[in-house]
C-alpha atoms as a PDB file:
ATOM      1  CA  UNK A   1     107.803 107.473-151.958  1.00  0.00           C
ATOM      2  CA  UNK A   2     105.319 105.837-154.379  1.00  0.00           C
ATOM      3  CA  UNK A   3     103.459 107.621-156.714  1.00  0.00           C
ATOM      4  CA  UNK A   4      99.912 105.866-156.932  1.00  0.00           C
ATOM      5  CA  UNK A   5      96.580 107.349-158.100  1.00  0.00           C
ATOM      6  CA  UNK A   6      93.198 107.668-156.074  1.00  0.00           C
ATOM      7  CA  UNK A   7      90.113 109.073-157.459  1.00  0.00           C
ATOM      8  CA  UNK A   8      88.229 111.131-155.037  1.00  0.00           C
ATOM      9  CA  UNK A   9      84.638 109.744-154.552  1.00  0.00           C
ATOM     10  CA  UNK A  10      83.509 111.335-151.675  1.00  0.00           C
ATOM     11  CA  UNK A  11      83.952 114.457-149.457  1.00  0.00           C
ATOM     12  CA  UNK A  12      82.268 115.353-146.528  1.00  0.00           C
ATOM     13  CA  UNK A  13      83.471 118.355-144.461  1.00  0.00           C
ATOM     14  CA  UNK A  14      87.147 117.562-143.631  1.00  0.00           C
ATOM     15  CA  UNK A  15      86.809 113.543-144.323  1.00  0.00           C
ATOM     16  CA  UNK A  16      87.963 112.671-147.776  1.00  0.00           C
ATOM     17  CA  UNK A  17      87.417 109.073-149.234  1.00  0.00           C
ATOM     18  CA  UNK A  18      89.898 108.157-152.263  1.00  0.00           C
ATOM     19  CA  UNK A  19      89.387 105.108-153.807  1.00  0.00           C
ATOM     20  CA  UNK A  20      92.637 103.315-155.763  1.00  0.00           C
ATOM     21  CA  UNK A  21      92.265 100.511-158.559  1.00  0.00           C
ATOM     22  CA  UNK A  22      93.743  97.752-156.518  1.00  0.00           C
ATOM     23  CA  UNK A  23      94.779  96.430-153.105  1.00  0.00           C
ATOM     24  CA  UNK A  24      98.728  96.791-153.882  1.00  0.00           C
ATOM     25  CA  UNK A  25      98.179 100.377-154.245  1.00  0.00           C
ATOM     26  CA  UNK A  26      95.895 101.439-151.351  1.00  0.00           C
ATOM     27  CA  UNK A  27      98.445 103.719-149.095  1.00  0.00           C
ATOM     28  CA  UNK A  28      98.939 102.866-145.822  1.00  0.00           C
ATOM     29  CA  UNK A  29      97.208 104.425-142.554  1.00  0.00           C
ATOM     30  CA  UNK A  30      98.810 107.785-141.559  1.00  0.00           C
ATOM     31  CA  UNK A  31     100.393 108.272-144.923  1.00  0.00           C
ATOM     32  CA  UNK A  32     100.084 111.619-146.599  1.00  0.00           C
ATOM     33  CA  UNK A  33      97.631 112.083-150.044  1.00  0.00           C
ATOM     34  CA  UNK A  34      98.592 115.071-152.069  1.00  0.00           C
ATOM     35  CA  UNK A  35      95.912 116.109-154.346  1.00  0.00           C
ATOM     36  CA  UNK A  36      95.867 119.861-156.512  1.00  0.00           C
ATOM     37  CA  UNK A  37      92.511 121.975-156.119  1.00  0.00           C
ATOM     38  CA  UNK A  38      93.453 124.382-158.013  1.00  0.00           C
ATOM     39  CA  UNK A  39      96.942 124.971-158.494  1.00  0.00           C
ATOM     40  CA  UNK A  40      97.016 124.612-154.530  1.00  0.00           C
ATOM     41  CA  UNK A  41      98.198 121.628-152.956  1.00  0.00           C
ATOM     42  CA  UNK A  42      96.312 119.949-150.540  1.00  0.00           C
ATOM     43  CA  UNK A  43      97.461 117.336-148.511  1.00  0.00           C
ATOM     44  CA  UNK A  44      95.166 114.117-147.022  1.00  0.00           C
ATOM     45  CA  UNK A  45      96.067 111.867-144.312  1.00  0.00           C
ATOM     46  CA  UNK A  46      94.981 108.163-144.315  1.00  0.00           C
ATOM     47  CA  UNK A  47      92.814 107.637-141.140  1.00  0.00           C
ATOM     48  CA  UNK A  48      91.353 104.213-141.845  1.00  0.00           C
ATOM     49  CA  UNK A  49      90.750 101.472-145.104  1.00  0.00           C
ATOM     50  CA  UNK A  50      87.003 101.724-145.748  1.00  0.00           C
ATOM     51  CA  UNK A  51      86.807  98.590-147.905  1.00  0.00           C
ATOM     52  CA  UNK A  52      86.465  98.265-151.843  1.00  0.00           C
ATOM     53  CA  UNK A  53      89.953  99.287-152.179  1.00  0.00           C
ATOM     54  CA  UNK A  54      89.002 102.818-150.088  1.00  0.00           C
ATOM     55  CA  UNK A  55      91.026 105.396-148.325  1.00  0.00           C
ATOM     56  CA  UNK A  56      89.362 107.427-145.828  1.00  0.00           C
ATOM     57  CA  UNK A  57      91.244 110.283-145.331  1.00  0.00           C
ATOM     58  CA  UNK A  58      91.484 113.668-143.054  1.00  0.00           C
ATOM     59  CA  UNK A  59      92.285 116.622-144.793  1.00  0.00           C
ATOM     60  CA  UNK A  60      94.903 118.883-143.463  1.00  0.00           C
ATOM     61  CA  UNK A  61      93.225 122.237-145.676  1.00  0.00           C
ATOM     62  CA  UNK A  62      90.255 123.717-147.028  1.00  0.00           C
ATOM     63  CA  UNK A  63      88.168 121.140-149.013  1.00  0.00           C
ATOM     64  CA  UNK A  64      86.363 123.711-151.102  1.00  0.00           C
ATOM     65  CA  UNK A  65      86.419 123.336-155.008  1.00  0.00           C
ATOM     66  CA  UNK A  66      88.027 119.577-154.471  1.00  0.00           C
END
């Protein structure tokens, strides 16, 4: 396991796009994202690579507060 760090820059209902500094770091599709809202964990799964070094993600919880 590989402990990079995505920036969330956009959230729309369930869908969740992280974007990660570089190439080497973007996870691969169907990995899991875990991100805190909170104090609660909340995990992501990577659906597709957007471009520009993007995640696009499906959340498996609430989205509210992220």
């Amino acid at each position: 396991m590989t402990n990079n760090t995505g920036k969330i820059v956009q959230i729309i209902s369930a869908v969740v796009d992280v974007h990660f500094s570089d190439n080497n770091s973007l996870p691969k599709i169907l990995n899991a994202l875990e991100c805190n809202n909170n104090g609660s964990k909340v995990i992501l799964e990577v659906a597709q690579h957007i471009g520009d070094n993007i995640a696009r993600c499906i959340s498996m919880h609430p989205t509210d507060g992220l």
